[in-house]
C-alpha atoms as a PDB file:
ATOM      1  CA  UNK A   1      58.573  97.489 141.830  1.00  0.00           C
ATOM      2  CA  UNK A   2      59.693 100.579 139.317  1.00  0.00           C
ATOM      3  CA  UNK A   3      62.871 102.120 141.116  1.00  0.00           C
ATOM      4  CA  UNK A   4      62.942 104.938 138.045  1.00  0.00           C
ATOM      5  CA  UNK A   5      65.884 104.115 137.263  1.00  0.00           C
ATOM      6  CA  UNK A   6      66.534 102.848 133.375  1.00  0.00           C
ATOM      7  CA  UNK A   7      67.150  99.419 132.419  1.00  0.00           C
ATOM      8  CA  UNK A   8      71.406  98.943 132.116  1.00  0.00           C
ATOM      9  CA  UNK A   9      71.189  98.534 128.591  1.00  0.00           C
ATOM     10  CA  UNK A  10      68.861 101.486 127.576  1.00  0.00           C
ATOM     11  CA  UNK A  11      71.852 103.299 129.494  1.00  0.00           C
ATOM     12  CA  UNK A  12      74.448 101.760 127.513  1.00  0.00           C
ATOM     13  CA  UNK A  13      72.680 102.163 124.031  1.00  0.00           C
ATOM     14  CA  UNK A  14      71.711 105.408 124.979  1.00  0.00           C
ATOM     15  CA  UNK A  15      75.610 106.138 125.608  1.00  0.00           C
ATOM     16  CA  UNK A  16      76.927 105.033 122.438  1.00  0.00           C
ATOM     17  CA  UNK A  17      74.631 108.217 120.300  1.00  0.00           C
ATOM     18  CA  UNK A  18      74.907 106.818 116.680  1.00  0.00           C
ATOM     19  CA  UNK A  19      76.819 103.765 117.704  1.00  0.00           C
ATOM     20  CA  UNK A  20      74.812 100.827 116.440  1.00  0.00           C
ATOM     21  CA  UNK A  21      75.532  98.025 118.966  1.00  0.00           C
ATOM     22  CA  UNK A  22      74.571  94.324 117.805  1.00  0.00           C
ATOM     23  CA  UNK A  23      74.912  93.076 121.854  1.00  0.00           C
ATOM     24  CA  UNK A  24      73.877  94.697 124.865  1.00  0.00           C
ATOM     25  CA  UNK A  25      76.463  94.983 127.625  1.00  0.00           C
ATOM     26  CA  UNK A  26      74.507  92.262 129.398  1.00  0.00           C
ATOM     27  CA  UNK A  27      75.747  89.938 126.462  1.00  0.00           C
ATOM     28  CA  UNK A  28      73.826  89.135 123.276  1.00  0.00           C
ATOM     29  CA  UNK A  29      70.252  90.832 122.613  1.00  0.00           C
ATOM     30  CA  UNK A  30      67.561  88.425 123.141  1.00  0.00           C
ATOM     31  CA  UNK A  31      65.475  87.757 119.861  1.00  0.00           C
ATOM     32  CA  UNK A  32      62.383  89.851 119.955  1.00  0.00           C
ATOM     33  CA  UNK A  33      58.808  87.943 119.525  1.00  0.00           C
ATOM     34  CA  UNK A  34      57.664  87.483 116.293  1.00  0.00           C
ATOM     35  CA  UNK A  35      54.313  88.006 114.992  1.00  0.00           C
ATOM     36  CA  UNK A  36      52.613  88.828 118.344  1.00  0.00           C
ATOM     37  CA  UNK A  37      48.981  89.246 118.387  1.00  0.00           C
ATOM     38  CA  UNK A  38      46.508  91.557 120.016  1.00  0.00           C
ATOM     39  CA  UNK A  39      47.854  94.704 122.419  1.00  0.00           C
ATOM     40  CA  UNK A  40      51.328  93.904 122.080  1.00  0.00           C
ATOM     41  CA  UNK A  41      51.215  94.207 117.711  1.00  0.00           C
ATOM     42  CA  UNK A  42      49.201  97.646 118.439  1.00  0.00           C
ATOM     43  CA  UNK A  43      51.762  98.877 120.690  1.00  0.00           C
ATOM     44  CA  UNK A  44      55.262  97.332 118.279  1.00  0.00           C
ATOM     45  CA  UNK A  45      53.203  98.452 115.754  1.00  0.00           C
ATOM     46  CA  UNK A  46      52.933 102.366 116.902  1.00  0.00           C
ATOM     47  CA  UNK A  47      56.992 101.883 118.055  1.00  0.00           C
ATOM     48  CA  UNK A  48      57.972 100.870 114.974  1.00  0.00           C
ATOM     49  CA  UNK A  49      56.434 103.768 113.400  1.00  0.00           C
ATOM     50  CA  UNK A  50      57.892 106.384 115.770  1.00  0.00           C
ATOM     51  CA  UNK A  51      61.076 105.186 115.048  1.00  0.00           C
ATOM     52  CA  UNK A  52      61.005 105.399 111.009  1.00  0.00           C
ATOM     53  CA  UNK A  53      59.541 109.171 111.733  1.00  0.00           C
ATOM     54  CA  UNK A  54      61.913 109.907 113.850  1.00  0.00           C
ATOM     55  CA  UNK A  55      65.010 108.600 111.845  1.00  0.00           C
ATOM     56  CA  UNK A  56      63.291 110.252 108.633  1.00  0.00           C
ATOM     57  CA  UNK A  57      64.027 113.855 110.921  1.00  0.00           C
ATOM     58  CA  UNK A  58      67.007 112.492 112.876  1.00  0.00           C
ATOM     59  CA  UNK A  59      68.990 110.583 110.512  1.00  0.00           C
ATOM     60  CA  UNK A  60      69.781 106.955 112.450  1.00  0.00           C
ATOM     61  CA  UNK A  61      72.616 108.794 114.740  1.00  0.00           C
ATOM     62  CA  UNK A  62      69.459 110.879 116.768  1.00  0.00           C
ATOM     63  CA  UNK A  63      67.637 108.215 117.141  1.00  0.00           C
ATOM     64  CA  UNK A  64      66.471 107.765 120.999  1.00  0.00           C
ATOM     65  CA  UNK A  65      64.471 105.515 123.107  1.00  0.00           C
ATOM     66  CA  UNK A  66      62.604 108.315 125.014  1.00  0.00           C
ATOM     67  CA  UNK A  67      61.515 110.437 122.173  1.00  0.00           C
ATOM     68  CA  UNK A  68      60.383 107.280 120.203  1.00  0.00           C
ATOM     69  CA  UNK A  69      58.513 105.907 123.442  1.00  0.00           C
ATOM     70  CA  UNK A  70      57.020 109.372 123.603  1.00  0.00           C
ATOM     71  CA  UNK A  71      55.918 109.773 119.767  1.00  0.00           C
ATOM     72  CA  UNK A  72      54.668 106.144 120.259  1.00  0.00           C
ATOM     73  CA  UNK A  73      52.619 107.196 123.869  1.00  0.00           C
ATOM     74  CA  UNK A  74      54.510 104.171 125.269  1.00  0.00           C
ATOM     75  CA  UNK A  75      56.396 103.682 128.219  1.00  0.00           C
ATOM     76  CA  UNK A  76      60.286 103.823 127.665  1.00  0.00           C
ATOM     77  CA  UNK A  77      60.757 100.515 129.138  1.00  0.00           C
ATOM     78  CA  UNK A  78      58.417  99.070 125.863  1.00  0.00           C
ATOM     79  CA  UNK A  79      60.687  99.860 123.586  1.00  0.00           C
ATOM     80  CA  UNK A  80      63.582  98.284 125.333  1.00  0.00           C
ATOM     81  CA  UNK A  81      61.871  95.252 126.020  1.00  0.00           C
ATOM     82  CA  UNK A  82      61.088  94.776 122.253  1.00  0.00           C
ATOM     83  CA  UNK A  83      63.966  95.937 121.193  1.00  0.00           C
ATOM     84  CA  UNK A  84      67.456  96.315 123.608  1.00  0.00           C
ATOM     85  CA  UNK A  85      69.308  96.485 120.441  1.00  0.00           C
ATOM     86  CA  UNK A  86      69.427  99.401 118.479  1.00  0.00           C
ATOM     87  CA  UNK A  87      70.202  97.639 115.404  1.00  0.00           C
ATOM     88  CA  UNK A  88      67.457  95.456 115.749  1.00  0.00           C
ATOM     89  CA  UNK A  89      64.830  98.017 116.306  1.00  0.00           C
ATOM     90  CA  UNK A  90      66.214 100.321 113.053  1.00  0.00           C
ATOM     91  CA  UNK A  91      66.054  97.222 110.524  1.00  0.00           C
ATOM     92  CA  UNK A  92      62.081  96.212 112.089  1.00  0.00           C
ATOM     93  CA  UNK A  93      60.930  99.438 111.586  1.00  0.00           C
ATOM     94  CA  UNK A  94      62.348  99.904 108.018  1.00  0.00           C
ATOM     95  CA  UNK A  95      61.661  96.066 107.002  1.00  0.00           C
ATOM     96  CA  UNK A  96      57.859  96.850 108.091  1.00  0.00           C
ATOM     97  CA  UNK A  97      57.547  99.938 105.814  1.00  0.00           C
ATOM     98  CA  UNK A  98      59.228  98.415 103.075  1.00  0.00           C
ATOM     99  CA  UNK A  99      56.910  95.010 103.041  1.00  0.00           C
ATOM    100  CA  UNK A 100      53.788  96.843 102.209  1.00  0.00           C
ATOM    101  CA  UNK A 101      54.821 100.211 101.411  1.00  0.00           C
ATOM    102  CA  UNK A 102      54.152  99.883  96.875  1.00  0.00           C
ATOM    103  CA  UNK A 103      51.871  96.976  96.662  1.00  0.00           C
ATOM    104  CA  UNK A 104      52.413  95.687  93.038  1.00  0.00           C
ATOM    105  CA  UNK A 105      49.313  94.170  91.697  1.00  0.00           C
ATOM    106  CA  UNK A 106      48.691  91.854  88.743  1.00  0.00           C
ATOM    107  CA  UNK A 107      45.569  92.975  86.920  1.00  0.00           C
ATOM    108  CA  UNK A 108      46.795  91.649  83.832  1.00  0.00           C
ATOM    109  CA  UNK A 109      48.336  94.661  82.586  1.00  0.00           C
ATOM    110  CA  UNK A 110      51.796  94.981  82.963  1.00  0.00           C
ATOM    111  CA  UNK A 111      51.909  98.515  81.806  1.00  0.00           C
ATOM    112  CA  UNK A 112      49.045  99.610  83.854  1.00  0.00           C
ATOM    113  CA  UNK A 113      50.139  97.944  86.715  1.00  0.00           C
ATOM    114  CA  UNK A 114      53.485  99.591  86.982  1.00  0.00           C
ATOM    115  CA  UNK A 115      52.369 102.916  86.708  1.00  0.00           C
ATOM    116  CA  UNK A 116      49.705 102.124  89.629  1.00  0.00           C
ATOM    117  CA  UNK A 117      53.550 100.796  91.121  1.00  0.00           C
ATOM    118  CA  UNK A 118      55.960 103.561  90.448  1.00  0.00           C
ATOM    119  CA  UNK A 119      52.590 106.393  91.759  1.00  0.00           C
ATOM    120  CA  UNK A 120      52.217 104.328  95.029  1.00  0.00           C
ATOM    121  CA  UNK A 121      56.160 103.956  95.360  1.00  0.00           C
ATOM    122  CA  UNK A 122      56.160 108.111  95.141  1.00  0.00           C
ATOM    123  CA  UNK A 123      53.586 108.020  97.456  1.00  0.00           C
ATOM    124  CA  UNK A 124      55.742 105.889 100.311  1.00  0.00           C
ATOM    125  CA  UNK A 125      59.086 106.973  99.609  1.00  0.00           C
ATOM    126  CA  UNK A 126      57.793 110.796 100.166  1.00  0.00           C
ATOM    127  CA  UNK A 127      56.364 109.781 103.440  1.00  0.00           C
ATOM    128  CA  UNK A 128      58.475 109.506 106.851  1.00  0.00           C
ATOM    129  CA  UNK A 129      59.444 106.097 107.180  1.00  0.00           C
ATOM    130  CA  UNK A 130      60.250 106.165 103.022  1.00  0.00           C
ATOM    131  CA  UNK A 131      62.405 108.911 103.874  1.00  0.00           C
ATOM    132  CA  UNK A 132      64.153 107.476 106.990  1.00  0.00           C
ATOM    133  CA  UNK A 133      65.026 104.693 104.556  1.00  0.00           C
ATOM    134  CA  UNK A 134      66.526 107.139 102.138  1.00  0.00           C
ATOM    135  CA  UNK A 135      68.460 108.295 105.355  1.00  0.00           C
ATOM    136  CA  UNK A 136      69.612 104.946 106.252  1.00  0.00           C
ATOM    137  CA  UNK A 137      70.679 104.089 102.510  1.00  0.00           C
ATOM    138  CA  UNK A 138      73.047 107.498 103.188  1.00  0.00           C
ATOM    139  CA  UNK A 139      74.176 106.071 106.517  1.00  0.00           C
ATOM    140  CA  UNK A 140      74.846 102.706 105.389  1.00  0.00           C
ATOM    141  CA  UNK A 141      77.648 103.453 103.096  1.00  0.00           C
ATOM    142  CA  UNK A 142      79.978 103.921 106.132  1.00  0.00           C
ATOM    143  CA  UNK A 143      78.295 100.775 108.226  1.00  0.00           C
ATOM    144  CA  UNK A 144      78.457  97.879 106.953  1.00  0.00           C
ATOM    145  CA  UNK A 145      75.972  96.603 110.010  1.00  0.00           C
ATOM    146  CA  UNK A 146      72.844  98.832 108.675  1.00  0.00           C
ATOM    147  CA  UNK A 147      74.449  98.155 105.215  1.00  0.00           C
ATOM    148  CA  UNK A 148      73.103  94.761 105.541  1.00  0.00           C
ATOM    149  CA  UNK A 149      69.947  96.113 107.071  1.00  0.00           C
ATOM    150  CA  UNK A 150      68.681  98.774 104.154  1.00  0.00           C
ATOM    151  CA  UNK A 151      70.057  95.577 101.528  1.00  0.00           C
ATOM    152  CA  UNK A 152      67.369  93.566 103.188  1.00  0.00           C
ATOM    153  CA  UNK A 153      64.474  95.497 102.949  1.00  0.00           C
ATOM    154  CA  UNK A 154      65.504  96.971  99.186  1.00  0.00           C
ATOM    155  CA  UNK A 155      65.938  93.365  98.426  1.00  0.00           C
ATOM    156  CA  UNK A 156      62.213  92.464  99.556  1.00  0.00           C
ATOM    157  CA  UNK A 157      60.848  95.420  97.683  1.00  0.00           C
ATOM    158  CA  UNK A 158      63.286  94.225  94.410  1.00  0.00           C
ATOM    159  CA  UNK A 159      61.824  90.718  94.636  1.00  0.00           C
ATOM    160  CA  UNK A 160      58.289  91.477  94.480  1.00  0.00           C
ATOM    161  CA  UNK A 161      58.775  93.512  91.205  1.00  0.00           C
ATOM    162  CA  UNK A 162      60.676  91.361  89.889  1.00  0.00           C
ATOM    163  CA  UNK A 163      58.425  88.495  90.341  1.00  0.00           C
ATOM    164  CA  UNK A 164      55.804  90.750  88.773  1.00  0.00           C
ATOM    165  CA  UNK A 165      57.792  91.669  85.519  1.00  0.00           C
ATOM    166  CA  UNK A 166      58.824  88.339  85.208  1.00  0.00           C
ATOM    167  CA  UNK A 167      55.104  87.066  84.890  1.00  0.00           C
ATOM    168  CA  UNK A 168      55.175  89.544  82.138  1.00  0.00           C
ATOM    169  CA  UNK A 169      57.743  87.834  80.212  1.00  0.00           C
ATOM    170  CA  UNK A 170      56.204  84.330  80.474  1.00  0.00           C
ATOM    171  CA  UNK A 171      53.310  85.851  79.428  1.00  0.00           C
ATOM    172  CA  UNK A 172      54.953  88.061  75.917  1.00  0.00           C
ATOM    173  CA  UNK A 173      54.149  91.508  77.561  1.00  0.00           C
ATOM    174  CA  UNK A 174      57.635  92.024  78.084  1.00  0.00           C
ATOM    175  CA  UNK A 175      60.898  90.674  76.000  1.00  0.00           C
ATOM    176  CA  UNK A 176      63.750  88.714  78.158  1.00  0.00           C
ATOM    177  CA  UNK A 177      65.743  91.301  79.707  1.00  0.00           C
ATOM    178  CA  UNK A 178      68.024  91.925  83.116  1.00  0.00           C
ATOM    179  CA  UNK A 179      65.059  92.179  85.565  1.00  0.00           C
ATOM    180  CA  UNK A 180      66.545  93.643  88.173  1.00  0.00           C
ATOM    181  CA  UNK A 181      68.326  96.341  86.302  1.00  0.00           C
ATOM    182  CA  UNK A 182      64.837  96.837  84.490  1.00  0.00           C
ATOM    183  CA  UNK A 183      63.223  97.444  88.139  1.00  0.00           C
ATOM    184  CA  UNK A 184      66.310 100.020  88.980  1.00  0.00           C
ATOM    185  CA  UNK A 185      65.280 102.045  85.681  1.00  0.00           C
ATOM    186  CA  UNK A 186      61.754 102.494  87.055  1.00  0.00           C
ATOM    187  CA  UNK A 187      62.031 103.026  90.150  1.00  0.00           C
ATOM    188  CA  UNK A 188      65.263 105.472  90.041  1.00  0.00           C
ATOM    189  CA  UNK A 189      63.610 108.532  88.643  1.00  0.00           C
ATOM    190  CA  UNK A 190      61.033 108.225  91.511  1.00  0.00           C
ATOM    191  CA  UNK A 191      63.677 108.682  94.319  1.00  0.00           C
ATOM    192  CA  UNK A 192      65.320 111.214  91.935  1.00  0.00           C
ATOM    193  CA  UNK A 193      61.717 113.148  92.086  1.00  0.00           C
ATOM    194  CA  UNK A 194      61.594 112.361  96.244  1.00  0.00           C
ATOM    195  CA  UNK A 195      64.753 113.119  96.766  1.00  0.00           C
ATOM    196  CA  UNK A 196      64.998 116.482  94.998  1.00  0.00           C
ATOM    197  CA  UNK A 197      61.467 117.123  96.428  1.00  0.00           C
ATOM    198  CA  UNK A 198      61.343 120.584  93.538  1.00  0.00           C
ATOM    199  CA  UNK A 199      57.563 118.575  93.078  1.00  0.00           C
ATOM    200  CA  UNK A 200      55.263 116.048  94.206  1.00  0.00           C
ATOM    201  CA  UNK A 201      55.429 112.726  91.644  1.00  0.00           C
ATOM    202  CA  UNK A 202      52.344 112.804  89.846  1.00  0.00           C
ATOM    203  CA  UNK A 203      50.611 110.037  87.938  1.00  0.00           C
ATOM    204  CA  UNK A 204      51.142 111.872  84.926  1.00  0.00           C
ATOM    205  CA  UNK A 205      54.922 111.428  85.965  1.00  0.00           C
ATOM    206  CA  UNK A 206      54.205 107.429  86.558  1.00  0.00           C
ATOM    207  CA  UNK A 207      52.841 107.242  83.324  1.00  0.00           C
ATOM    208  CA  UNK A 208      55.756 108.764  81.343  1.00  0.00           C
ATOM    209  CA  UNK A 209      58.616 107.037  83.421  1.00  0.00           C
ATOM    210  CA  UNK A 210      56.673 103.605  82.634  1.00  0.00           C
ATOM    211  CA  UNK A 211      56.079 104.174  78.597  1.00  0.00           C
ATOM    212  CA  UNK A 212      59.471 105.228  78.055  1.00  0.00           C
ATOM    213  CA  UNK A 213      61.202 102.561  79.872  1.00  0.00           C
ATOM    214  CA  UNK A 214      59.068  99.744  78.556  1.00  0.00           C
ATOM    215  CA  UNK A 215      59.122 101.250  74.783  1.00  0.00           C
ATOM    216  CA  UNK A 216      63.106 101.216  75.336  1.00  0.00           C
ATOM    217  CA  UNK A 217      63.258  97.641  76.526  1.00  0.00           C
ATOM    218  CA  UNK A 218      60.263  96.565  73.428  1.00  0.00           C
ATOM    219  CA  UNK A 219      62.634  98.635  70.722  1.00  0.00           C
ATOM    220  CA  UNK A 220      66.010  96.916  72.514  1.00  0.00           C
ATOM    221  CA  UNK A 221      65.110  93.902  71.906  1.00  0.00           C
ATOM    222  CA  UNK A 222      63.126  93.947  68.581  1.00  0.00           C
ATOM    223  CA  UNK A 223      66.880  95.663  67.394  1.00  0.00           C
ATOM    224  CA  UNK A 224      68.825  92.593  68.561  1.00  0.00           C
ATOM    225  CA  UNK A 225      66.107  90.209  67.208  1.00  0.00           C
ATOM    226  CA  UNK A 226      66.427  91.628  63.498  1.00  0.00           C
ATOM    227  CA  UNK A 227      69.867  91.041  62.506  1.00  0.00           C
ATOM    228  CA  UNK A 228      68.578  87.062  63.345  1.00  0.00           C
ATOM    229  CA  UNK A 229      65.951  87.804  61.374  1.00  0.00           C
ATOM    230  CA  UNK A 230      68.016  89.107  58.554  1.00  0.00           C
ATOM    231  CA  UNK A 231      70.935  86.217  58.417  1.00  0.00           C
ATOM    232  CA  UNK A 232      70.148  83.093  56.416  1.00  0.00           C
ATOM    233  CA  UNK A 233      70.504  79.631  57.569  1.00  0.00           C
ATOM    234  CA  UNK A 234      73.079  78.865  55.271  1.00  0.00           C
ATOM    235  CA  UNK A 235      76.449  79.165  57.315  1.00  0.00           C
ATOM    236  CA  UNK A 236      75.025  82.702  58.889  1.00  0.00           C
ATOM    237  CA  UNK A 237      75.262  84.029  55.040  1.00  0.00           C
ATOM    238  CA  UNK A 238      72.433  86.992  54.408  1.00  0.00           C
ATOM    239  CA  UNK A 239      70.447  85.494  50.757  1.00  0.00           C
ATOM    240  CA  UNK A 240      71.322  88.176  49.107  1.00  0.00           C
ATOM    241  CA  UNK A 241      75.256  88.027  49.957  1.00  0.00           C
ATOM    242  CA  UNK A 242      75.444  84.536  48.601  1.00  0.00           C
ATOM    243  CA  UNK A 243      77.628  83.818  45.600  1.00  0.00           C
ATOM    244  CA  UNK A 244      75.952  81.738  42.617  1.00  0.00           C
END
């Protein structure tokens, strides 16, 4: 029977405001169901979005249980039941935008394919959730809690780009290089663009970002290949520094 009264721990989380509490004060937050199926995805599904729109407006200190049960047109007790942790239900919603928010496809391409990367990534990180997750990078200098959160989901975003590039290495589109700092160069001037928001991130803007950074990492390398090139086998001697 509902008595209208709300569940002890959407009291206590409530309580705490920004406080990010990893336990409830009924003692450690049950793990939420993974991977459900049918009504119950549909309904985490619409939570989870709520709360990345909400913490895109709110910054993670606003966010609350009734106003993302009522963006989500769920009941209040939904959204404790999936997630009594507050924690829990910040890192969900960001780790579900960032798994398929800049699909990286392999056409072949690696040029192509990274400006089709870096327009989508503009695309995402310009919409709510991307910009609660520019909110919770902010946040997460000063908790080292959501720290590890916004870490995760970067990393996830990270690996598949850098899985990509390095197919492009095996295959001789690319030279060796530092492929993480090689993803950081692309996708930096897109949160520069986001963040500023002076313009929208056009293709035209993909395209540029992607030749210039790729003709710097092809002209890098080629300029530490030649001095090989140039020294002779003989004891590292150029042939035309030899002595007779």
């Amino acid at each position: 029977m509902t008595t209208g009264k709300e569940p002890a721990t959407g009291e206590a989380i409530e309580a705490r405001g920004g406080r990010l509490p990893t336990v409830t004060d009924d003692g450690p937050a049950p793990e939420p169901v993974r991977r459900p199926g049918g009504r119950t995805a549909r309904v985490r599904r619409r939570i989870l979005e709520a709360a990345a729109q909400l913490i895109a407006r709110d910054g993670i200190g606003g966010l609350r249980y009734d106003q993302v049960a009522e963006l989500a047109g769920v009941n209040k007790t939904s959204v404790y039941r999936n997630w009594p942790d507050r924690t829990a239900l910040v890192a969900d919603a960001l780790a579900a935008f960032g798994a398929d928010a800049a699909p990286l496809h392999d056409s072949g391409d690696i040029d192509a394919d990274l400006v089709d990367f870096l327009e989508a990534l503009a695309a995402a990180t310009a919409s709510p959730e991307g910009r609660a997750l520019l909110n919770a990078v902010a946040a997460a200098r000063e908790n080292p809690e959501l720290r590890a959160v916004v870490d995760e989901v970067s990393d996830q975003r990270q690996a598949t780009l850098r899985d990509r590039l390095q197919t492009a290495v095996e295959r001789g589109e690319l030279p060796a290089v530092d492929l993480s700092f090689l993803g950081a160069m692309l996708a930096g001037p897109v949160q520069l663009f986001v963040s500023r928001g002076s313009r929208p991130f056009t293709r035209a803007d993909a395209q540029q970002v992607s030749a210039i950074v790729l003709a710097g990492v092809r002209a890098t390398a080629a300029a530490a290949a030649q001095p090989a090139r140039e020294t002779g086998v003989s004891g590292g001697i150029r042939p035309s520094a030899r002595r007779c």
